[in-house]
Each structure stands twice: as structure tokens, then as C-alpha cells.
N, C-alpha and C. Protein backbone atom coordinates (compact mmCIF):
# COMPACT_ATOMS: atom_id res chain seq x y z
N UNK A 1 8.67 12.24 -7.20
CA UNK A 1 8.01 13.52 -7.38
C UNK A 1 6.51 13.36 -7.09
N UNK A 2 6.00 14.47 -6.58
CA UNK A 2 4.52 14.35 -6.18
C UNK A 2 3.91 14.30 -7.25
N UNK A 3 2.34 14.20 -7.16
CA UNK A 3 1.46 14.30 -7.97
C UNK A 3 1.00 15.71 -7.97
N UNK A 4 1.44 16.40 -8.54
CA UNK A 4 0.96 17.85 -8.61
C UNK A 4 0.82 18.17 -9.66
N UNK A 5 0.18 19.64 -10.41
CA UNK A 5 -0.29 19.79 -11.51
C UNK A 5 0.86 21.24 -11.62
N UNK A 6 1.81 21.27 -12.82
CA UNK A 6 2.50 21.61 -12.65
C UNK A 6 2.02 23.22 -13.23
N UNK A 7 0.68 23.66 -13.40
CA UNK A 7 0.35 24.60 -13.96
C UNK A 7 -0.71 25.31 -13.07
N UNK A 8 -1.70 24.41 -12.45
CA UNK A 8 -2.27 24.84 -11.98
C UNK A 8 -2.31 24.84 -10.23
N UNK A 9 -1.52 23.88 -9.86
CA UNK A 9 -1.13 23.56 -8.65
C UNK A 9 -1.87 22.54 -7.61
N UNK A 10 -2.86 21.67 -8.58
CA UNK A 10 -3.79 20.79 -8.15
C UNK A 10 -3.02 19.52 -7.68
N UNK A 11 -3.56 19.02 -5.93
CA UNK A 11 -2.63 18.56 -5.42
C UNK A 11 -3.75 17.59 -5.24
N UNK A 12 -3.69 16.22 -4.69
CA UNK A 12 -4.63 15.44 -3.65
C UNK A 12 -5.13 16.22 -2.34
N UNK A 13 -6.51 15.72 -1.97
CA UNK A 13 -6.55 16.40 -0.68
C UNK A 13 -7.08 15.41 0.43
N UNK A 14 -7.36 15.54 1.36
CA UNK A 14 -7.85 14.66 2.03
C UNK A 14 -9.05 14.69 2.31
N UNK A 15 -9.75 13.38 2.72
CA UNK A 15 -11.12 13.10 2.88
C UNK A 15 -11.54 12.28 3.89
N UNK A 16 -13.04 11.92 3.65
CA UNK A 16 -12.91 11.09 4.57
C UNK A 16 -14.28 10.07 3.46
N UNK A 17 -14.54 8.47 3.73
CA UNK A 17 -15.52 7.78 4.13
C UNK A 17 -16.20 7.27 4.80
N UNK A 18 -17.04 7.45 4.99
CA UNK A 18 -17.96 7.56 6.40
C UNK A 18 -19.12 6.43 5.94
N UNK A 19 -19.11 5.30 6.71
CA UNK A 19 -19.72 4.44 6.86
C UNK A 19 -21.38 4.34 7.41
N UNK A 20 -22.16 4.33 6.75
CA UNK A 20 -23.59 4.63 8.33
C UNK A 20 -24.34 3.18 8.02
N UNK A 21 -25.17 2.86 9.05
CA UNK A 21 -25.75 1.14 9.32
C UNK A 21 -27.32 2.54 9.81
N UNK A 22 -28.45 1.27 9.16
CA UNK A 22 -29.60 1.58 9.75
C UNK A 22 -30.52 1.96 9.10
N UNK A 23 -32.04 2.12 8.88
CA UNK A 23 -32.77 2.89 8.08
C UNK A 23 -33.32 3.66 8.61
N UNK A 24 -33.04 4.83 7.86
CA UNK A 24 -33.34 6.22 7.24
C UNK A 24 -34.81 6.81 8.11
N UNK A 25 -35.05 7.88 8.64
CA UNK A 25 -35.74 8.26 9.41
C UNK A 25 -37.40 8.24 8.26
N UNK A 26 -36.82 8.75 7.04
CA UNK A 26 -37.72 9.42 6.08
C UNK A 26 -38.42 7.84 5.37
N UNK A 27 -37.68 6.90 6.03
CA UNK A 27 -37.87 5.33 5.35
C UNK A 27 -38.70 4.27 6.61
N UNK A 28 -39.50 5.65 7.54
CA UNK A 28 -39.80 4.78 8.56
C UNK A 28 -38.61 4.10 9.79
N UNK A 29 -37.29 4.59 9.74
CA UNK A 29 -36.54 3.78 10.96
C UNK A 29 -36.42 4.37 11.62
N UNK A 30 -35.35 4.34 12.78
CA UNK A 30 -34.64 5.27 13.62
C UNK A 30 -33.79 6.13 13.13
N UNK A 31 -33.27 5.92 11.84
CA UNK A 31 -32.38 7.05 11.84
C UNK A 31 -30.68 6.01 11.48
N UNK A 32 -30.24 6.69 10.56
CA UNK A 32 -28.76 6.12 10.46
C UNK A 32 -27.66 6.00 11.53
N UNK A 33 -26.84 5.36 11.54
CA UNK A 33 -25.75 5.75 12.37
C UNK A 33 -24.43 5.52 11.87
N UNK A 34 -23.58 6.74 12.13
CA UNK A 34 -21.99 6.25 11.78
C UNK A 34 -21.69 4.95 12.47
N UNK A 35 -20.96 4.54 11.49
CA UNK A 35 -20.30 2.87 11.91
C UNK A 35 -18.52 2.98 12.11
N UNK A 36 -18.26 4.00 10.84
CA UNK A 36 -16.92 4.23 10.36
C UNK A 36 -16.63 4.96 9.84
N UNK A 37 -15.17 5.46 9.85
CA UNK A 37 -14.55 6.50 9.01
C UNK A 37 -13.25 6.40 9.06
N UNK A 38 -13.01 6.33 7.61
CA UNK A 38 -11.87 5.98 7.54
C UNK A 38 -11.25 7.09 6.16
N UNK A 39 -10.42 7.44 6.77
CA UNK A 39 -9.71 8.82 5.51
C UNK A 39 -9.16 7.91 4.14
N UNK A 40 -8.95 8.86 3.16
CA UNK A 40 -9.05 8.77 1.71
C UNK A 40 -8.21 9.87 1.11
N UNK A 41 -8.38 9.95 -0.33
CA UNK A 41 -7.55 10.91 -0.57
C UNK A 41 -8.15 11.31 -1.89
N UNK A 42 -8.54 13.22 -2.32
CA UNK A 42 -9.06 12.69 -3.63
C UNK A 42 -8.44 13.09 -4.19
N UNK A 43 -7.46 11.90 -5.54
CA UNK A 43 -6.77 12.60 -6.20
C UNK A 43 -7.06 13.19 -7.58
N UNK A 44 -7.10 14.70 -7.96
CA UNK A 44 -6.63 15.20 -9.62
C UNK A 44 -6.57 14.32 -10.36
N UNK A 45 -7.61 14.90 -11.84
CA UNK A 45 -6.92 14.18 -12.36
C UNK A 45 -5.83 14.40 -13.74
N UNK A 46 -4.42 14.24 -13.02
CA UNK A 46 -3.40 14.41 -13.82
C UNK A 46 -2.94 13.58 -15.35
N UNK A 47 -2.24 14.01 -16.13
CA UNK A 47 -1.95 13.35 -17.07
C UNK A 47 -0.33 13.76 -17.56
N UNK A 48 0.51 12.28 -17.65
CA UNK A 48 1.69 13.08 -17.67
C UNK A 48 1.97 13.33 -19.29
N UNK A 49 2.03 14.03 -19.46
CA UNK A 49 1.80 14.86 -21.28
C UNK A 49 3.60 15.65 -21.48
N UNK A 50 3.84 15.26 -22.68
CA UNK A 50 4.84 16.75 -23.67
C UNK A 50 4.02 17.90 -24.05
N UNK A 51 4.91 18.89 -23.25
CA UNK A 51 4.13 20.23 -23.26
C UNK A 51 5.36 21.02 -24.12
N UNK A 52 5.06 21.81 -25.00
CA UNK A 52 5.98 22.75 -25.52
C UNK A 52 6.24 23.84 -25.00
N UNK A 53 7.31 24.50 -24.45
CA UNK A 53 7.39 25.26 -23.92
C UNK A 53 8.03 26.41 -24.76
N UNK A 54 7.51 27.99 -23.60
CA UNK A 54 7.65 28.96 -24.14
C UNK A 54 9.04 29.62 -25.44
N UNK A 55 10.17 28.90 -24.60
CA UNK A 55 11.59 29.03 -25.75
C UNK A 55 11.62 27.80 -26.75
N UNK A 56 10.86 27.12 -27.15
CA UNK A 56 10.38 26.42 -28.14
C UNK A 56 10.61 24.60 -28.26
N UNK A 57 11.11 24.53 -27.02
CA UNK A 57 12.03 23.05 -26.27
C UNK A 57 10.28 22.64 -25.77
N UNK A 58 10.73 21.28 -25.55
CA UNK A 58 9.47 20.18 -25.14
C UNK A 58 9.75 19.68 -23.34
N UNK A 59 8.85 19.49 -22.86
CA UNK A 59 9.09 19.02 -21.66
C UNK A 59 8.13 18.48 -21.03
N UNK A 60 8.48 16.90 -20.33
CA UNK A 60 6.97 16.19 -19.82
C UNK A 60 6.81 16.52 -18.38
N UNK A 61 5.66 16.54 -18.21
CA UNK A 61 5.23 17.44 -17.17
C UNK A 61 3.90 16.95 -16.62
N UNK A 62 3.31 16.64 -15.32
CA UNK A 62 2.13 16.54 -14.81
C UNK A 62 0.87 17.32 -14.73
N UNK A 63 0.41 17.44 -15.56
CA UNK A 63 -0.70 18.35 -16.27
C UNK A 63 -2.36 17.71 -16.00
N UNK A 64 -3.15 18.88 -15.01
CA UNK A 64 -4.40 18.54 -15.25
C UNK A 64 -5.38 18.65 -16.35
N UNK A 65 -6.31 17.38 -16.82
CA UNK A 65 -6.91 17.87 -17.58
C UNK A 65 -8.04 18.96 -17.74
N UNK A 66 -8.46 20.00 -16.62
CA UNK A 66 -8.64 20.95 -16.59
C UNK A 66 -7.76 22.24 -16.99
N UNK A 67 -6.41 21.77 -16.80
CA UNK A 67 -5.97 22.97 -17.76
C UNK A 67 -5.35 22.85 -19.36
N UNK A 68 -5.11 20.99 -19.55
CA UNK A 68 -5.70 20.91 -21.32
C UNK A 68 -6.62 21.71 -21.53
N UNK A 69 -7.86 21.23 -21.29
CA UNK A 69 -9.11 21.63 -21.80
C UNK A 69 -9.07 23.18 -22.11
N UNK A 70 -8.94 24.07 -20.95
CA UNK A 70 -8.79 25.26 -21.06
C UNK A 70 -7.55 26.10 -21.70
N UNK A 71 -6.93 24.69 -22.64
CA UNK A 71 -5.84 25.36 -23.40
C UNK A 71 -4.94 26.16 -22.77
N UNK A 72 -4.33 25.86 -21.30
CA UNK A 72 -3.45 26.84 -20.82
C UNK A 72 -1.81 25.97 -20.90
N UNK A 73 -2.14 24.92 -21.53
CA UNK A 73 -1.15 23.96 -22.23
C UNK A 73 -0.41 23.97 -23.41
N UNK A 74 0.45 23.64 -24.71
CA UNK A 74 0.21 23.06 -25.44
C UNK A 74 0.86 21.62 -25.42
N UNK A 75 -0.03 20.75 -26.03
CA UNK A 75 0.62 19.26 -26.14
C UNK A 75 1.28 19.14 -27.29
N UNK A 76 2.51 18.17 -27.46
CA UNK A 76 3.24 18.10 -28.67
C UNK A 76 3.12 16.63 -28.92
């Protein structure tokens, strides 16, 4: 199963890191330069938690802690 947030729908996304060689124009040099880039991924951050659900049964579930916080949860 993915890493998804089963409430709010917060997924990984993609990125990148970008490498630069050189000093800085504002530091007296020429100026930076890309060297590299190489993709990444940023992931949520999930927590797998017991959530109580609405007909009164428990169920674990991949939950961001952005929607703990904002109480759109409950934990048991």
C-alpha cells in the first residue's frame, strides 16, 4: 500500500537536488554553476495511528500529522 494520507490525500511528490560548484557573484566570483541534479522525493509526514471510526469500530490507517493536529482524526 502507498504512502498516502488516508484523510487528507497527502502523497510524496517529486523534486529535485541541484548541485552548484563556484563562488557566488555577491562573494566576489563568477557566479555558481549547476554541477547536478538528481530527483528526490518529498515525503509527508505520515503516521500509522488507530483511528476510531464513525460507527464506533477502530481502524489503523496512514494519517498525516497535519490532520492529527487539526483534530480531523480521532486516535484511540
Amino acid at each position: 500500500m502507498a504512502r498516502i494520507c488516508a484523510i487528507t490525500g497527502k502523497r510524496p511528490v517529486k523534486g529535485s537536488i541541484i548541485n552548484r560548484k563556484g563562488q557566488s557573484k555577491k562573494s566576489g566570483g563568477i557566479g555558481t554553476h549547476v554541477t547536478s541534479i538528481t530527483s528526490r522525493l518529498f515525503r509527508p509526514n505520515l503516521q500509522w495511528i488507530r483511528v476510531r471510526m464513525p460507527n464506533g469500530g477502530t481502524k489503523r490507517m496512514w494519517v498525516s500529522v497535519k490532520a492529527i493536529k487539526a483534530g480531523l482524526v480521532e486516535k484511540v
